[in-house]
N, C-alpha and C. Protein backbone atom coordinates (compact mmCIF):
# COMPACT_ATOMS: atom_id res chain seq x y z
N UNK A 1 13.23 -12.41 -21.15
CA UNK A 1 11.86 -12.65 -20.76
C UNK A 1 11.20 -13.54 -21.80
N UNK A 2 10.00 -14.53 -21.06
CA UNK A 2 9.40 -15.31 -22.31
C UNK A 2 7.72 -14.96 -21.89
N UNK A 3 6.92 -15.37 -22.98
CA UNK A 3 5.62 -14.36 -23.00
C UNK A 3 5.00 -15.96 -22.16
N UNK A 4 4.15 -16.02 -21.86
CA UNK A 4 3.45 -16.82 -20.51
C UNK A 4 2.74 -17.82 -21.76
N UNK A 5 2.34 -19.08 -21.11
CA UNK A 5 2.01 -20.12 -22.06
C UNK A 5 2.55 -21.28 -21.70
N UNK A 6 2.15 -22.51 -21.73
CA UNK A 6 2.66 -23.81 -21.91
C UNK A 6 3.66 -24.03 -20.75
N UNK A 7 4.86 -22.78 -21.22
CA UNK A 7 5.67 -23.46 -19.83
C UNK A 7 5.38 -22.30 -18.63
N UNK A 8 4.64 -21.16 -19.11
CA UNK A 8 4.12 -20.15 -18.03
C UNK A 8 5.23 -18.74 -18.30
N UNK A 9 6.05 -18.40 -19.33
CA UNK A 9 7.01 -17.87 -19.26
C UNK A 9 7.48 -17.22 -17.98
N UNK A 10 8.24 -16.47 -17.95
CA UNK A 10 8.90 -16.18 -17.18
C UNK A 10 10.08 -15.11 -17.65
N UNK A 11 10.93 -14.73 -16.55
CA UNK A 11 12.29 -13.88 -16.77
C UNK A 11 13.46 -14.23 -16.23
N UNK A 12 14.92 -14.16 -16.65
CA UNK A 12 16.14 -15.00 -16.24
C UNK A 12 17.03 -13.38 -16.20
N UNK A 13 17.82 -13.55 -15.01
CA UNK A 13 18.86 -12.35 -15.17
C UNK A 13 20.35 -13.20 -16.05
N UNK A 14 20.56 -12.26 -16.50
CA UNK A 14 22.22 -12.34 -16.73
C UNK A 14 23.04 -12.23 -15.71
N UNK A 15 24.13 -12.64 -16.06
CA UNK A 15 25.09 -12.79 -14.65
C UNK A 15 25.43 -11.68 -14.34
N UNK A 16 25.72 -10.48 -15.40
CA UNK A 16 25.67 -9.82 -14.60
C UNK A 16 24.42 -8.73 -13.73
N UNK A 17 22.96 -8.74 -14.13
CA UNK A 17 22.13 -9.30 -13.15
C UNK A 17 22.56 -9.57 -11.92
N UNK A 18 22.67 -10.70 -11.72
CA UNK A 18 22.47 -11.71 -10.57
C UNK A 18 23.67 -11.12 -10.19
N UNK A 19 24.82 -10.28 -10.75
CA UNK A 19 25.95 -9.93 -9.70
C UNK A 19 25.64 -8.64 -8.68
N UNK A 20 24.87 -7.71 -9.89
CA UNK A 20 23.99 -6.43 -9.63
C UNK A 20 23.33 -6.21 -8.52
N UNK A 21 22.32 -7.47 -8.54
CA UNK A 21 21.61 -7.80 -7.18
C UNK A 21 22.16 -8.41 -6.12
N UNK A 22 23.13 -9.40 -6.13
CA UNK A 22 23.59 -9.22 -5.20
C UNK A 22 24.57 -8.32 -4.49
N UNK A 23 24.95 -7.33 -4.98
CA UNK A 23 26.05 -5.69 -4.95
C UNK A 23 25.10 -5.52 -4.01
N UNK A 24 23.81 -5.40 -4.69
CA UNK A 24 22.47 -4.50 -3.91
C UNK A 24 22.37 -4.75 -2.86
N UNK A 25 22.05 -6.08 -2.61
CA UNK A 25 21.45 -6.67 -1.29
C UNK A 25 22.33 -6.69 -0.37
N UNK A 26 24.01 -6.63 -0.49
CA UNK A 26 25.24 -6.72 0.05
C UNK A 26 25.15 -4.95 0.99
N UNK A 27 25.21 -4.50 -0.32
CA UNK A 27 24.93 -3.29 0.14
C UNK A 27 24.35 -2.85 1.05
N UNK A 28 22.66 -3.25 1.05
CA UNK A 28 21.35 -2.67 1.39
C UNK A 28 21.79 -3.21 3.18
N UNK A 29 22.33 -4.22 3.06
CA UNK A 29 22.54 -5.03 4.49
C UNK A 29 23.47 -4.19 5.14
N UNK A 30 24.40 -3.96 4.87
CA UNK A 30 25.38 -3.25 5.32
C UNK A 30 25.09 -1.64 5.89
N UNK A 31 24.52 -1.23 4.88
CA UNK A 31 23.46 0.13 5.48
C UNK A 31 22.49 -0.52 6.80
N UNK A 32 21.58 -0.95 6.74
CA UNK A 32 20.45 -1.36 7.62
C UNK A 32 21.37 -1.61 8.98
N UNK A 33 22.93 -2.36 9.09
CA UNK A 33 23.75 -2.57 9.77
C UNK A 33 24.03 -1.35 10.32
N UNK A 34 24.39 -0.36 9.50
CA UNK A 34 25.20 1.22 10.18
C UNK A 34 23.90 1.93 10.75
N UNK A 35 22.73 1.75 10.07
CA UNK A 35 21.86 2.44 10.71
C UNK A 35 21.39 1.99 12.33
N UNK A 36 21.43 1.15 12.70
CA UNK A 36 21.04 0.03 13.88
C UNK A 36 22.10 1.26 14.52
N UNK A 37 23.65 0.92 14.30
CA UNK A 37 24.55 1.20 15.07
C UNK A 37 24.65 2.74 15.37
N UNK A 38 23.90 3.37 14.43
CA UNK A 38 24.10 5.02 14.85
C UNK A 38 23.20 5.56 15.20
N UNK A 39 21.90 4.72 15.12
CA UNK A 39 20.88 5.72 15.85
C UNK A 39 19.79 4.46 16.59
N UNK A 40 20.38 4.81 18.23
CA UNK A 40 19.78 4.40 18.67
C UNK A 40 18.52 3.67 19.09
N UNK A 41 17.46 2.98 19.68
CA UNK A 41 16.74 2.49 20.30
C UNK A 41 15.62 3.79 20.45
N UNK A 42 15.81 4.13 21.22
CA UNK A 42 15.69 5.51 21.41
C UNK A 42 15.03 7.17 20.31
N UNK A 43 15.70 6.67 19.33
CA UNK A 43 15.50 7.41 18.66
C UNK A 43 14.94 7.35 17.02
N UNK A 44 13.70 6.07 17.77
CA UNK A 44 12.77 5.47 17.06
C UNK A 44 11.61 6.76 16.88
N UNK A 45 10.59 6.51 15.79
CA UNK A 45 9.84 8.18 14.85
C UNK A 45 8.73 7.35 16.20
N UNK A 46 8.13 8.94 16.58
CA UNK A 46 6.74 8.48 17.81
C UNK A 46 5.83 7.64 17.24
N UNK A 47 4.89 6.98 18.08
CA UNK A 47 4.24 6.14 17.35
C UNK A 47 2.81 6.82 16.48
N UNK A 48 2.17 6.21 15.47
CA UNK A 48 1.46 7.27 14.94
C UNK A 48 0.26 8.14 15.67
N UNK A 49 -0.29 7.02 16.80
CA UNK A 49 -1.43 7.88 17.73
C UNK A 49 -1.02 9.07 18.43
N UNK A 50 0.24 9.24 18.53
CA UNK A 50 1.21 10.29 19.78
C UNK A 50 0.47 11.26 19.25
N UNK A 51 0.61 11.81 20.15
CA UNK A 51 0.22 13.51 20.27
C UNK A 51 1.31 14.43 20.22
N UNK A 52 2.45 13.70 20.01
CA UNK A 52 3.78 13.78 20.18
C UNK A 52 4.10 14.79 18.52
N UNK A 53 3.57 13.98 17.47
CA UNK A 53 3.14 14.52 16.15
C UNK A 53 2.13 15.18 15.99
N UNK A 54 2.61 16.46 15.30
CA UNK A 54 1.82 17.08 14.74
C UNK A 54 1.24 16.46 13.22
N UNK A 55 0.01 16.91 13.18
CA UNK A 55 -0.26 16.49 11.94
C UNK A 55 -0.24 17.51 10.55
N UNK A 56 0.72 17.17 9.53
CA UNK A 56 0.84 18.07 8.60
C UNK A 56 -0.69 18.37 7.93
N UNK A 57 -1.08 20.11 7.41
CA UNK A 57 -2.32 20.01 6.60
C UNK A 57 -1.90 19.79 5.23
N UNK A 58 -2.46 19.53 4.11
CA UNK A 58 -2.40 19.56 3.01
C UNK A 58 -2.11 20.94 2.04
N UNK A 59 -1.41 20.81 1.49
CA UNK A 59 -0.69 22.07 0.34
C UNK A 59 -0.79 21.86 -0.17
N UNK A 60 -1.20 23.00 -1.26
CA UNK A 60 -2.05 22.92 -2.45
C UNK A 60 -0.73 23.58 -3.61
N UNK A 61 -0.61 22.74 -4.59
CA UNK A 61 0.59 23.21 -5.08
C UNK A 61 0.23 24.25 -6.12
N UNK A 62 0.66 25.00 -7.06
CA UNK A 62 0.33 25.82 -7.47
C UNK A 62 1.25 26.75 -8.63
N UNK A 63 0.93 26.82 -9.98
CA UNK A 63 2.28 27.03 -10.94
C UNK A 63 2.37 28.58 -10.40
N UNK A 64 3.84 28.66 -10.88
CA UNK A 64 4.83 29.96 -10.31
C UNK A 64 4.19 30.76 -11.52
N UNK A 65 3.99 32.41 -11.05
CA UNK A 65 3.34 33.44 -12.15
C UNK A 65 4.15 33.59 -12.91
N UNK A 66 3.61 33.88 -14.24
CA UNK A 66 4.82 34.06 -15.43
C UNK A 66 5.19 35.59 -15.48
């Protein structure tokens, strides 16, 4: 990383970086791929107006008694 100024700094990955991220993105695609293929059209989350959902209330969290 370089601190901002003159040439505006900026940040550079290392290669292996740039191998990292692309693992990731290789990855991330390949998932998004299996997901398409295993769950249907169909079995898309209701849309948020549905009545279809219930709406969760809020919980109040709370430390465990000693």
């Amino acid at each position: 990383m370089s601190v901002g100024g003159r040439g505006g700094g900026g940040a550079s990955l290392t290669t292996f970086g740039a191998e990292l991220v692309a693992a990731y993105r290789a990855f991330e695609s390949h998932i998004r791929k299996r997901a398409q293929s295993a769950f249907p059209a169909t079995a898309l989350p209701a849309p948020a107006n549905s009545t279809a959902r219930k709406a969760l209330g809020k919980r109040r969290l709370t430390k465990p008694k000693r």
